[in-house]
C-alpha atoms as a PDB file:
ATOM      1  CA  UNK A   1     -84.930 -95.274  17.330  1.00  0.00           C
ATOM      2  CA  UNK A   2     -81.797 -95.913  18.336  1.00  0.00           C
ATOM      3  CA  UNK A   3     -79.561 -93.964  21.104  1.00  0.00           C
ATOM      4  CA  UNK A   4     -77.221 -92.451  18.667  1.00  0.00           C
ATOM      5  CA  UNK A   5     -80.257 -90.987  15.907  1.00  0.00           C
ATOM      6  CA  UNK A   6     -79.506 -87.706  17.474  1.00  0.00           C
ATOM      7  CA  UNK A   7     -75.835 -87.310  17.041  1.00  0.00           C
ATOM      8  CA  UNK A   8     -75.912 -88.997  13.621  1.00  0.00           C
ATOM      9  CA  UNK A   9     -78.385 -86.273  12.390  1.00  0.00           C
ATOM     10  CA  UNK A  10     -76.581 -83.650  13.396  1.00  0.00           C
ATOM     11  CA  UNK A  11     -73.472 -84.712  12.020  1.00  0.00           C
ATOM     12  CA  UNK A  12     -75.620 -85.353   8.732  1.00  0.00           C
ATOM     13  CA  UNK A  13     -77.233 -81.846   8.899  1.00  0.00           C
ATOM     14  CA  UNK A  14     -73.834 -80.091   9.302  1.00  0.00           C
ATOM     15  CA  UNK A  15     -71.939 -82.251   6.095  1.00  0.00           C
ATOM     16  CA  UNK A  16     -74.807 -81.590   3.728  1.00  0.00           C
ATOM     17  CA  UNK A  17     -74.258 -77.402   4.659  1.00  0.00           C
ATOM     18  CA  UNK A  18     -70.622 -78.429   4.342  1.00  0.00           C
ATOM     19  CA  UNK A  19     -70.691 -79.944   1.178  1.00  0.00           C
ATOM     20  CA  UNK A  20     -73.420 -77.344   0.119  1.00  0.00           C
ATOM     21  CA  UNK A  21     -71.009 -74.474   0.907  1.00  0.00           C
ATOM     22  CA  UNK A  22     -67.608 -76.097  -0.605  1.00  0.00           C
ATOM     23  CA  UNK A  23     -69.772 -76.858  -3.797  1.00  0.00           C
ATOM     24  CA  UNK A  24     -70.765 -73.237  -3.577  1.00  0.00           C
ATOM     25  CA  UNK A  25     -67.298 -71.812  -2.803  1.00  0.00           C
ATOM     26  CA  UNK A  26     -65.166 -74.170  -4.586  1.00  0.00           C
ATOM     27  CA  UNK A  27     -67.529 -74.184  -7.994  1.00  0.00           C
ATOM     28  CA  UNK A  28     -67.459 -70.468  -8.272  1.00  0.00           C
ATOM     29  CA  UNK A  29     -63.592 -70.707  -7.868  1.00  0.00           C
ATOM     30  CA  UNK A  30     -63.143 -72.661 -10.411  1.00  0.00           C
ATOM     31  CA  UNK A  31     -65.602 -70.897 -12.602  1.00  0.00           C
ATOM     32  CA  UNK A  32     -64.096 -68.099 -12.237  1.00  0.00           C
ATOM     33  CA  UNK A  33     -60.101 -69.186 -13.020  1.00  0.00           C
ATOM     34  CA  UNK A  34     -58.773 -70.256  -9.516  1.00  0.00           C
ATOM     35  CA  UNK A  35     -57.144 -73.630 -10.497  1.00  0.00           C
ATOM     36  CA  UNK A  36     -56.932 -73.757  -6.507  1.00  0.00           C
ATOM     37  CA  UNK A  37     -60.459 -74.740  -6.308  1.00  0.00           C
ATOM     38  CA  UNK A  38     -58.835 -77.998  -7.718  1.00  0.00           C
ATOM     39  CA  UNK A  39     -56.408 -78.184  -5.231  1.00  0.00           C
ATOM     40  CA  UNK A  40     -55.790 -81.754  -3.535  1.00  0.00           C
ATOM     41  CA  UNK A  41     -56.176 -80.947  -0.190  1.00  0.00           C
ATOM     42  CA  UNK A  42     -59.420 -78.913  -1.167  1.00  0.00           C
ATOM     43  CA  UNK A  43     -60.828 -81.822  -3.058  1.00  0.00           C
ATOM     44  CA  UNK A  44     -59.872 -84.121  -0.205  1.00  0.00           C
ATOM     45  CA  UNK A  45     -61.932 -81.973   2.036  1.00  0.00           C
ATOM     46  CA  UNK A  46     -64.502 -82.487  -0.114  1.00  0.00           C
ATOM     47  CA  UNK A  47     -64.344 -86.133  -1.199  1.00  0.00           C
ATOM     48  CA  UNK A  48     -64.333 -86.813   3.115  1.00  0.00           C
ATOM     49  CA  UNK A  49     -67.701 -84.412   3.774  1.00  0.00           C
ATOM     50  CA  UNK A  50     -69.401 -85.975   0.627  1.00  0.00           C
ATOM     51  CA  UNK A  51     -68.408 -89.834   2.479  1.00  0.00           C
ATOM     52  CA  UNK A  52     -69.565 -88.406   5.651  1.00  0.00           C
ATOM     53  CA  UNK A  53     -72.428 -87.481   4.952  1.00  0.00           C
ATOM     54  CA  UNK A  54     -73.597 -90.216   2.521  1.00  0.00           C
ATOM     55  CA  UNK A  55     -72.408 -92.784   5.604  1.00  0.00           C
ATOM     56  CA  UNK A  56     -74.584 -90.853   8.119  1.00  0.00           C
ATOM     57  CA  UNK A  57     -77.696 -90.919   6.046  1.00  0.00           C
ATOM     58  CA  UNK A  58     -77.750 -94.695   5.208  1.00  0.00           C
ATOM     59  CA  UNK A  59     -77.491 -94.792   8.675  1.00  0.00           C
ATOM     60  CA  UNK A  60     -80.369 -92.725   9.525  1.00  0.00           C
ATOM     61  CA  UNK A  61     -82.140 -94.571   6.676  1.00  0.00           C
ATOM     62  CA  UNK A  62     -81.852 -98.080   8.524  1.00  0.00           C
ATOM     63  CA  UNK A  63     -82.132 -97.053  12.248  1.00  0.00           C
ATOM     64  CA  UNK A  64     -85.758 -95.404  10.947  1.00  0.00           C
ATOM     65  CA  UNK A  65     -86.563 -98.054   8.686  1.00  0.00           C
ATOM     66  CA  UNK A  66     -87.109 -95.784   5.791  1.00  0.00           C
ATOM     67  CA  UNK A  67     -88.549 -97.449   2.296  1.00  0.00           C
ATOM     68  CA  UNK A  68     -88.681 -95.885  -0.685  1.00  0.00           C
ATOM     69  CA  UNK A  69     -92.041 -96.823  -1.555  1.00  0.00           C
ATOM     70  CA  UNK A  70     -93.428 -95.472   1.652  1.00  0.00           C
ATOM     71  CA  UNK A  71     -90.920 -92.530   1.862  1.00  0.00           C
ATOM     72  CA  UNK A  72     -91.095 -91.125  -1.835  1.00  0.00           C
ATOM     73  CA  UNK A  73     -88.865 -87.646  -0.998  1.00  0.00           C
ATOM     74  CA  UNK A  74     -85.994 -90.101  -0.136  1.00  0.00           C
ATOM     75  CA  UNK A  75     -85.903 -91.770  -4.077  1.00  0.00           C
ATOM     76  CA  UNK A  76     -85.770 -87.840  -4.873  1.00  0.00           C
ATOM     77  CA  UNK A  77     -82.510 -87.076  -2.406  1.00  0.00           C
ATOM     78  CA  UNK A  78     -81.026 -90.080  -4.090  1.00  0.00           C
ATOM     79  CA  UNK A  79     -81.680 -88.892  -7.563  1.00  0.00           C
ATOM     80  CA  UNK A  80     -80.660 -85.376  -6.498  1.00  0.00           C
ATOM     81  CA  UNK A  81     -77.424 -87.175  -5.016  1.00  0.00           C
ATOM     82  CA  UNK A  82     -76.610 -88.825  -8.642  1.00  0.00           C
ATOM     83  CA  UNK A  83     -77.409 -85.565 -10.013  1.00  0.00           C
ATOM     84  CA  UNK A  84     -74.784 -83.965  -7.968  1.00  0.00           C
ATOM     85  CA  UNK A  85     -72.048 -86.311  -8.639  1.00  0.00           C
ATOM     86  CA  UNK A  86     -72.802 -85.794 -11.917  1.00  0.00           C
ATOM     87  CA  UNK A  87     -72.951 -82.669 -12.124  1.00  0.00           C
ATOM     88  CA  UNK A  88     -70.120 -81.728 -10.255  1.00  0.00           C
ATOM     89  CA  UNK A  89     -68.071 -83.953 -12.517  1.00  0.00           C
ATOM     90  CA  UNK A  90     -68.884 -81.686 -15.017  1.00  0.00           C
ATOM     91  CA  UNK A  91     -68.358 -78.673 -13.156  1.00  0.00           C
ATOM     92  CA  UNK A  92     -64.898 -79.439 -12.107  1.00  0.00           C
ATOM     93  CA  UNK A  93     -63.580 -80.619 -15.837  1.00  0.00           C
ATOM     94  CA  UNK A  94     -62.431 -78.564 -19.381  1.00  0.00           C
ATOM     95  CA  UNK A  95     -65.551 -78.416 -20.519  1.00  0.00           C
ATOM     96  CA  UNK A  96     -67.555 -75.648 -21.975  1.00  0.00           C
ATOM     97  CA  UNK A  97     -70.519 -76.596 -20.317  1.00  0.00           C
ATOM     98  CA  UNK A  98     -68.928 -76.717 -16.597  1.00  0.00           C
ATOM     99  CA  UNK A  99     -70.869 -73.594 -15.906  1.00  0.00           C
ATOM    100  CA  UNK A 100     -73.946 -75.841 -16.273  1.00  0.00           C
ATOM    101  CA  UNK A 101     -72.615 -78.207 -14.316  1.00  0.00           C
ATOM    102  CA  UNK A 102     -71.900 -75.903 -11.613  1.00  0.00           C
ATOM    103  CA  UNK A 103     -76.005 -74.364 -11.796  1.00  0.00           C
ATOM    104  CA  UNK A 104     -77.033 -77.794 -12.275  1.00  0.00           C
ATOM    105  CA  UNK A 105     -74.463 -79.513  -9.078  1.00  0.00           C
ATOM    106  CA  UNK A 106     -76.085 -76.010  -6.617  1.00  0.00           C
ATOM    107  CA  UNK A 107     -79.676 -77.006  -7.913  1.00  0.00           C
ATOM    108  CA  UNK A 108     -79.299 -80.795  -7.177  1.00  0.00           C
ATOM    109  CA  UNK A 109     -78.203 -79.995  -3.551  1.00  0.00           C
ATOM    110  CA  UNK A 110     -80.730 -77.547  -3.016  1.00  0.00           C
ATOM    111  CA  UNK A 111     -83.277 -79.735  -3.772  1.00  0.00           C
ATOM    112  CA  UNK A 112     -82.101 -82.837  -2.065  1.00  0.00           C
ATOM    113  CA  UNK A 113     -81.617 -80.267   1.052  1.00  0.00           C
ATOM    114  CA  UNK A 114     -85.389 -79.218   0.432  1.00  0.00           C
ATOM    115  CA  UNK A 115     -86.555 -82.626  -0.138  1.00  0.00           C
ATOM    116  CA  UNK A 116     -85.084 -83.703   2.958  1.00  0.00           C
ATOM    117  CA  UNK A 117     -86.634 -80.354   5.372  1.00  0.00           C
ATOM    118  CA  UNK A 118     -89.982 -80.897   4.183  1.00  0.00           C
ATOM    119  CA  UNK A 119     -90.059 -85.034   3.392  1.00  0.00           C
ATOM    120  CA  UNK A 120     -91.913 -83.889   0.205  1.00  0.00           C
ATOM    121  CA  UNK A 121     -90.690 -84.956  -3.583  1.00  0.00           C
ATOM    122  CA  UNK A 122     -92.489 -82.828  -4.994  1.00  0.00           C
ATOM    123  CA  UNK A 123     -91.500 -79.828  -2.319  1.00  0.00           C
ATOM    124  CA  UNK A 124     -94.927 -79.341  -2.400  1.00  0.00           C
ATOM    125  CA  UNK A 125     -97.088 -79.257   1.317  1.00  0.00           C
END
């Protein structure tokens, strides 16, 4: 492992509760009417905790030589990741269906959060 694994995880622990809690917070905002959950600084924020902590995990990925064959929970945090962006696409827009978005974004990040504690896919021991 290299001398910097320890820093890099923590500073990937702390953006995924980051983003987790903006998603939370900013999602139920906007839900609920509070165009400020749109706000540029807010979505800035966001946009820099999302980068930070997809740069620190492809960095833990190749200082532990992870592979998705061998590591199956990581193809599901990827997925969930896709999900997320997806979802939270949705979440964020005019649609109808943003409140689906919103369950589906908090569901995607749960998992990928779960996926990661236990290094299970299937969150199952």
């Amino acid at each position: 492992m290299d001398w910097f694994y320890p820093q890099i995880l923590k500073i990937h622990v702390v953006m995924a509760w980051v983003t987790l809690g903006l998603f939370i917070v900013r999602g139920l905002a906007y839900q609920l009417g509070y165009g400020a959950a749109k706000d540029g600084a807010m979505m800035l924020i966001a946009f820099g905790a999302n980068t930070l902590m997809i740069i620190t995990g492809l960095s833990l990925w190749g200082s532990l030589y992870y592979s998705i064959p061998r590591d199956g929970w990581l193809l599901g945090k990827l997925i969930a990741l896709l999900a997320y962006f997806a979802a939270s696409h949705l979440a964020f827009s005019l649609n109808p269906q943003r409140a689906l978005g919103y369950g589906a974004g908090v569901l995607a990040l749960a998992y990928a959060m779960a996926a990661a504690y236990t290094r299970q896919g299937l969150l199952v021991g």
